[in-house]
N, C-alpha and C. Protein backbone atom coordinates (compact mmCIF):
# COMPACT_ATOMS: atom_id res chain seq x y z
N UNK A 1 0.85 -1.17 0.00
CA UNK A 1 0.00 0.00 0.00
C UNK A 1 0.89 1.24 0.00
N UNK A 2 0.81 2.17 -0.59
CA UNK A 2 1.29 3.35 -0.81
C UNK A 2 0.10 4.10 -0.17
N UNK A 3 0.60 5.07 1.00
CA UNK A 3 -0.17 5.93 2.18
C UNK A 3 0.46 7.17 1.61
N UNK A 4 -0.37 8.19 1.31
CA UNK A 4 -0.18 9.39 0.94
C UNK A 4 -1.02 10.80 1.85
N UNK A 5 -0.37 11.69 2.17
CA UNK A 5 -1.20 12.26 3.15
C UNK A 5 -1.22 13.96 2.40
N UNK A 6 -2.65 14.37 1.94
CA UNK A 6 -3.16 15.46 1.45
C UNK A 6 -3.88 16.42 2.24
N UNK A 7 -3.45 17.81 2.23
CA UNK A 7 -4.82 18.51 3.01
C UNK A 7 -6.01 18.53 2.11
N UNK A 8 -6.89 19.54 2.94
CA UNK A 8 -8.28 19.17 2.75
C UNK A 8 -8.23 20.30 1.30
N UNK A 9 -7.20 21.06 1.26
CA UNK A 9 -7.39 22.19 0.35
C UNK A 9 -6.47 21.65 -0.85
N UNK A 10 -5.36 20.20 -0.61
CA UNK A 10 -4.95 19.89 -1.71
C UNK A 10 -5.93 18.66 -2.35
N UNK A 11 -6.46 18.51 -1.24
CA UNK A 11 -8.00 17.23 -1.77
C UNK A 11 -8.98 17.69 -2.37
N UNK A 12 -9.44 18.90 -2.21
CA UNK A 12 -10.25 19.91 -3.42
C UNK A 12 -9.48 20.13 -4.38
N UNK A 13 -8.27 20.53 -4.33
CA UNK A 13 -7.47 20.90 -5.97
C UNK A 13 -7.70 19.79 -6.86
N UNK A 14 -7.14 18.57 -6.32
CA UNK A 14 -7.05 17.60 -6.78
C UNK A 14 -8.58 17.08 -7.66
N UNK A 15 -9.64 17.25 -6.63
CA UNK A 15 -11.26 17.07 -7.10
C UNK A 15 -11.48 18.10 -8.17
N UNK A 16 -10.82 18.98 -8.24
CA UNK A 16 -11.50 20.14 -9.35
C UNK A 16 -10.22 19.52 -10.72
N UNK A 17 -9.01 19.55 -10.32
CA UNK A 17 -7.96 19.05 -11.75
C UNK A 17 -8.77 17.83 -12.20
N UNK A 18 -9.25 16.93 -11.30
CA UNK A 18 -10.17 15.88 -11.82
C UNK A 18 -11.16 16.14 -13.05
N UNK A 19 -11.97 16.98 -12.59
CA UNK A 19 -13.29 17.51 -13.37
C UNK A 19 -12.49 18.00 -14.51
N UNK A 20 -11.65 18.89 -14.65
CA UNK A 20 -11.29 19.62 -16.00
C UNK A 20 -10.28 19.82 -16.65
N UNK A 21 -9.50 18.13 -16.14
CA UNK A 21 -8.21 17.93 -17.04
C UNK A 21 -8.89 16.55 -18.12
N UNK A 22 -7.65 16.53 -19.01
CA UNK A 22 -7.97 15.36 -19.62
C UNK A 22 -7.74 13.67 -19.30
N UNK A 23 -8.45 12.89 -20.04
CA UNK A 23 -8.36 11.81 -19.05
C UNK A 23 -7.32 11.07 -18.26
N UNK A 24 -5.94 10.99 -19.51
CA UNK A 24 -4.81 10.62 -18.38
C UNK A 24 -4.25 11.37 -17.27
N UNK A 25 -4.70 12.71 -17.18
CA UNK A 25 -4.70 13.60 -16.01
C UNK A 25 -5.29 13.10 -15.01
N UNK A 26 -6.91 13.41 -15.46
CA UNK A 26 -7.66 13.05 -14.60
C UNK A 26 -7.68 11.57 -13.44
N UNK A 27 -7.02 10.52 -14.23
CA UNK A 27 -6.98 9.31 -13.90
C UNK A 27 -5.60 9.26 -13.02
N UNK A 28 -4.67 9.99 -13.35
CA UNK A 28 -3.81 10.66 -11.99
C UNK A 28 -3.91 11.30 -10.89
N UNK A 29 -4.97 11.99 -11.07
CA UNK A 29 -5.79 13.17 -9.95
C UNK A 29 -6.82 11.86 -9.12
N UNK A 30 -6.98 10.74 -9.69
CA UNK A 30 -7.86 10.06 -9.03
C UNK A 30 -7.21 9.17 -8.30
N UNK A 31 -6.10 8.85 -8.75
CA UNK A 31 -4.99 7.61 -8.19
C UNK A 31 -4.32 8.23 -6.82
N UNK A 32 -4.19 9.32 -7.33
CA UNK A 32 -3.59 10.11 -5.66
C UNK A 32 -4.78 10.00 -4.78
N UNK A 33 -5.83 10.22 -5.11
CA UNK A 33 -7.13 10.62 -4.09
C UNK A 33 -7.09 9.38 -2.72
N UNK A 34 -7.25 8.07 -4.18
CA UNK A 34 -7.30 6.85 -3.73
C UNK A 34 -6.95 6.28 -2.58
N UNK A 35 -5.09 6.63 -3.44
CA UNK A 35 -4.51 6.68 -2.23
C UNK A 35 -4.10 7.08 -0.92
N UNK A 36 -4.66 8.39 -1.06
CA UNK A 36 -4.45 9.28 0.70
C UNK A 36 -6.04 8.64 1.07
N UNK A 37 -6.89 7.97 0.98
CA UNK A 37 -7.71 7.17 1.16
C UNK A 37 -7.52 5.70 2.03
N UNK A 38 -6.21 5.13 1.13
CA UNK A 38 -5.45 4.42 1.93
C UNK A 38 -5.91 3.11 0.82
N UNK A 39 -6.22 3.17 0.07
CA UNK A 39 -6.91 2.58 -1.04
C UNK A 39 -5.41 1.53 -1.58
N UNK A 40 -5.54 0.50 -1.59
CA UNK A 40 -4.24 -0.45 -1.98
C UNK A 40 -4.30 -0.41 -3.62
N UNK A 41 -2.78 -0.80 -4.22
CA UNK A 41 -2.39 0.06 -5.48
C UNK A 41 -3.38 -1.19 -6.19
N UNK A 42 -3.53 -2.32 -5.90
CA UNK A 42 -4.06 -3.29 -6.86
C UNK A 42 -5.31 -2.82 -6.81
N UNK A 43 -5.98 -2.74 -5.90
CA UNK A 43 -7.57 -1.46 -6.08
C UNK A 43 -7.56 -0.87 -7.37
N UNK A 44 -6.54 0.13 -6.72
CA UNK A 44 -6.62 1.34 -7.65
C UNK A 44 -6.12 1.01 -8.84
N UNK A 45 -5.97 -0.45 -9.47
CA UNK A 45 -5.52 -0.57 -10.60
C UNK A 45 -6.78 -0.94 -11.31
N UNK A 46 -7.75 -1.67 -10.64
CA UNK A 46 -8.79 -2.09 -11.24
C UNK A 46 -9.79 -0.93 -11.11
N UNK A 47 -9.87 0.66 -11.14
CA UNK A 47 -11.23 1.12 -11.21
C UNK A 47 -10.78 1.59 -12.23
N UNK A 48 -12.02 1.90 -12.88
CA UNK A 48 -12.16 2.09 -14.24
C UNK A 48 -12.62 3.68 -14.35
């Protein structure tokens, strides 16, 4: 597991680069989320 620790104001940046980047962006902006979630990498390999 990769533990990543975000504030609450880089966890909104991150939610808004989500919304209005393009998808391999976006799908980066989501993989970090995941993970300061605590979300294990094989998870986060399977969402679509």
């Amino acid at each position: 597991m990769i533990k990543i620790s975000i504030s609450s104001d880089e966890r909104e940046e991150l939610e808004q680069f989500r919304r209005l980047s393009s998808s391999k962006d976006s799908e980066k902006a989501l993989m970090m989320l995941l993970c300061s979630e605590g979300q294990k990498v094989n998870q986060i390999a399977t969402v679509n």
